[in-house]
C-alpha atoms as a PDB file:
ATOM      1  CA  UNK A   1       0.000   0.000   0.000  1.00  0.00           C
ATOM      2  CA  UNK A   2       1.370   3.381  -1.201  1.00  0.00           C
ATOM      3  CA  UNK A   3       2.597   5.926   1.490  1.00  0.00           C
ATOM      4  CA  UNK A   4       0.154   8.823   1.409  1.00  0.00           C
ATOM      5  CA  UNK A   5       2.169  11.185   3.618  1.00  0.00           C
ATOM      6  CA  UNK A   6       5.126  10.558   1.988  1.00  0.00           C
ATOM      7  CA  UNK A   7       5.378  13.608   0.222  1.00  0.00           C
ATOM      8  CA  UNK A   8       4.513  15.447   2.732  1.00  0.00           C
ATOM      9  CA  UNK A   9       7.255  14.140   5.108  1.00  0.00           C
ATOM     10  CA  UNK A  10       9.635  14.885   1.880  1.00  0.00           C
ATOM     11  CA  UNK A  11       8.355  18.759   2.088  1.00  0.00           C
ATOM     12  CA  UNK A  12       9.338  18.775   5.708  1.00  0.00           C
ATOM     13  CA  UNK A  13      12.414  17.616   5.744  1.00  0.00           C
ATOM     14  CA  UNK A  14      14.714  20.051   3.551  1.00  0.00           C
ATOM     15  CA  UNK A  15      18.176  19.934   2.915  1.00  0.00           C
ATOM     16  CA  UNK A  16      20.726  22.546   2.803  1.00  0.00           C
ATOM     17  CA  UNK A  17      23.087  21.647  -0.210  1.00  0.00           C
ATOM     18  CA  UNK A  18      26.943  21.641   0.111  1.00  0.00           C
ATOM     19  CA  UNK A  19      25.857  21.720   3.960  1.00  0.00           C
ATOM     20  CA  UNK A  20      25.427  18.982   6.876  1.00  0.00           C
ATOM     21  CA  UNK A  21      22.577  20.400   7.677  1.00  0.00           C
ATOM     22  CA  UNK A  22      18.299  20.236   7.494  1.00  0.00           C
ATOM     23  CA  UNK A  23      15.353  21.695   8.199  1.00  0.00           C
ATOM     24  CA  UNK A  24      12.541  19.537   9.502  1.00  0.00           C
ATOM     25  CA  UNK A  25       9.547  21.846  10.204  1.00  0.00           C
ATOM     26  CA  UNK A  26      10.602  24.618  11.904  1.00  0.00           C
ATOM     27  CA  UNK A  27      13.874  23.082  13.241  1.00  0.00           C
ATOM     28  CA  UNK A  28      17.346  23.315  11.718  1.00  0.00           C
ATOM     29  CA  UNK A  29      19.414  20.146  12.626  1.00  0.00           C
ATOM     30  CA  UNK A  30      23.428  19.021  12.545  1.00  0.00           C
ATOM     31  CA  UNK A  31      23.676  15.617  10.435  1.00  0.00           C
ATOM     32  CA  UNK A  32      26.479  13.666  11.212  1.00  0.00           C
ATOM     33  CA  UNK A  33      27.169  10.219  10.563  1.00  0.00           C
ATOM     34  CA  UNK A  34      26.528   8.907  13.968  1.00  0.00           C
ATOM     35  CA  UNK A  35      23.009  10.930  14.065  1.00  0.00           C
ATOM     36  CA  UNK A  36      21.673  14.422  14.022  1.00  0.00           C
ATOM     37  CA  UNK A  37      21.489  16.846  16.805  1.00  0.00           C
ATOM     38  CA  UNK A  38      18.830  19.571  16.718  1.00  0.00           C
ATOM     39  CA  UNK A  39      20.379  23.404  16.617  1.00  0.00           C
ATOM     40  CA  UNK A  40      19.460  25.556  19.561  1.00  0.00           C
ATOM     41  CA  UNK A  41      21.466  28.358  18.758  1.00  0.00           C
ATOM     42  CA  UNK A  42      19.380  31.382  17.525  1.00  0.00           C
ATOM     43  CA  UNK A  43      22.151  33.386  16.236  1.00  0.00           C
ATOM     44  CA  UNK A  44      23.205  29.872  14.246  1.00  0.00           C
ATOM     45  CA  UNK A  45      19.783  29.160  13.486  1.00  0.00           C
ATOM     46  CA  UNK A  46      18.963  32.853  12.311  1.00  0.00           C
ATOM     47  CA  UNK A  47      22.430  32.733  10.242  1.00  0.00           C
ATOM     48  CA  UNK A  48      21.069  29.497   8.817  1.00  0.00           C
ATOM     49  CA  UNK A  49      17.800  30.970   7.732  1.00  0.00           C
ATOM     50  CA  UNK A  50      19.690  33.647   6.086  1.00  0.00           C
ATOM     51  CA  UNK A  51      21.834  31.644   4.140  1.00  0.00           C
ATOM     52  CA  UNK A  52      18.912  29.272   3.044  1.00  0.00           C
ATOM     53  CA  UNK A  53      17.223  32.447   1.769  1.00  0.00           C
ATOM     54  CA  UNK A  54      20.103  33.295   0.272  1.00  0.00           C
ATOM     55  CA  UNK A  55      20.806  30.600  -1.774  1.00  0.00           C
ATOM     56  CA  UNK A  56      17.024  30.333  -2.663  1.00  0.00           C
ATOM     57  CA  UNK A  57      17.222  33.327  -4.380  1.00  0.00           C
ATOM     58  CA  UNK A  58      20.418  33.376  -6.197  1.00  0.00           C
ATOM     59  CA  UNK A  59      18.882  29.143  -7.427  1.00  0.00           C
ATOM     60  CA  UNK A  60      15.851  31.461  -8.776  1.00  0.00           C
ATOM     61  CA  UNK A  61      18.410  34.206 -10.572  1.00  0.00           C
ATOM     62  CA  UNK A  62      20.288  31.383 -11.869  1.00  0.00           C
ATOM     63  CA  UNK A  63      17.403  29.515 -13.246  1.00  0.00           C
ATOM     64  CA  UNK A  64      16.082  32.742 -14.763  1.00  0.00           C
ATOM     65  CA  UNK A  65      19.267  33.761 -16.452  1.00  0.00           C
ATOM     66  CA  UNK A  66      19.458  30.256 -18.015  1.00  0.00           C
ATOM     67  CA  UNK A  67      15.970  30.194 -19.158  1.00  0.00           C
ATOM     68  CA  UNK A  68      16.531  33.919 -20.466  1.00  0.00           C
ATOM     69  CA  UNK A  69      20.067  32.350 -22.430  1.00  0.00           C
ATOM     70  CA  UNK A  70      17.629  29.955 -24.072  1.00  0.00           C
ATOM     71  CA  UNK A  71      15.178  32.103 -25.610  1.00  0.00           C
ATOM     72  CA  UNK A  72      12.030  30.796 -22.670  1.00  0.00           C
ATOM     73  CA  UNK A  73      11.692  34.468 -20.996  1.00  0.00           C
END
């Protein structure tokens, strides 16, 4: 029987490329290979946020710029 909440579990759980780190919900945690250990730090945490927004956007500019250099925009 198929997994219904699969995708949503996928949704939550959000990785941070080039990083050892995810977001599950609301909560940034450390992967390691022994485990993960949730963040508590709000200045890390905060710095975190930032540099997922970050790299959101400049994904978005690169993706645009592409699509512009092939004639789709």
């Amino acid at each position: 029987m198929p997994d219904l909440n699969l995708s949503k579990r996928m949704r939550a759980i959000t990785p941070l490329p080039g990083t050892p780190v995810v977001r599950r919900g609301s909560h940034w945690w450390l992967v390691a290979g022994d485990g993960s250990f949730l963040a508590t730090d709000p200045t890390f945490t905060g710095e975190l946020d930032r540099f997922a927004a970050a790299r959101a956007a400049a994904d978005r500019d690169v993706a645009h710029l592409r699509a512009r250099r092939n004639g789709k925009a």
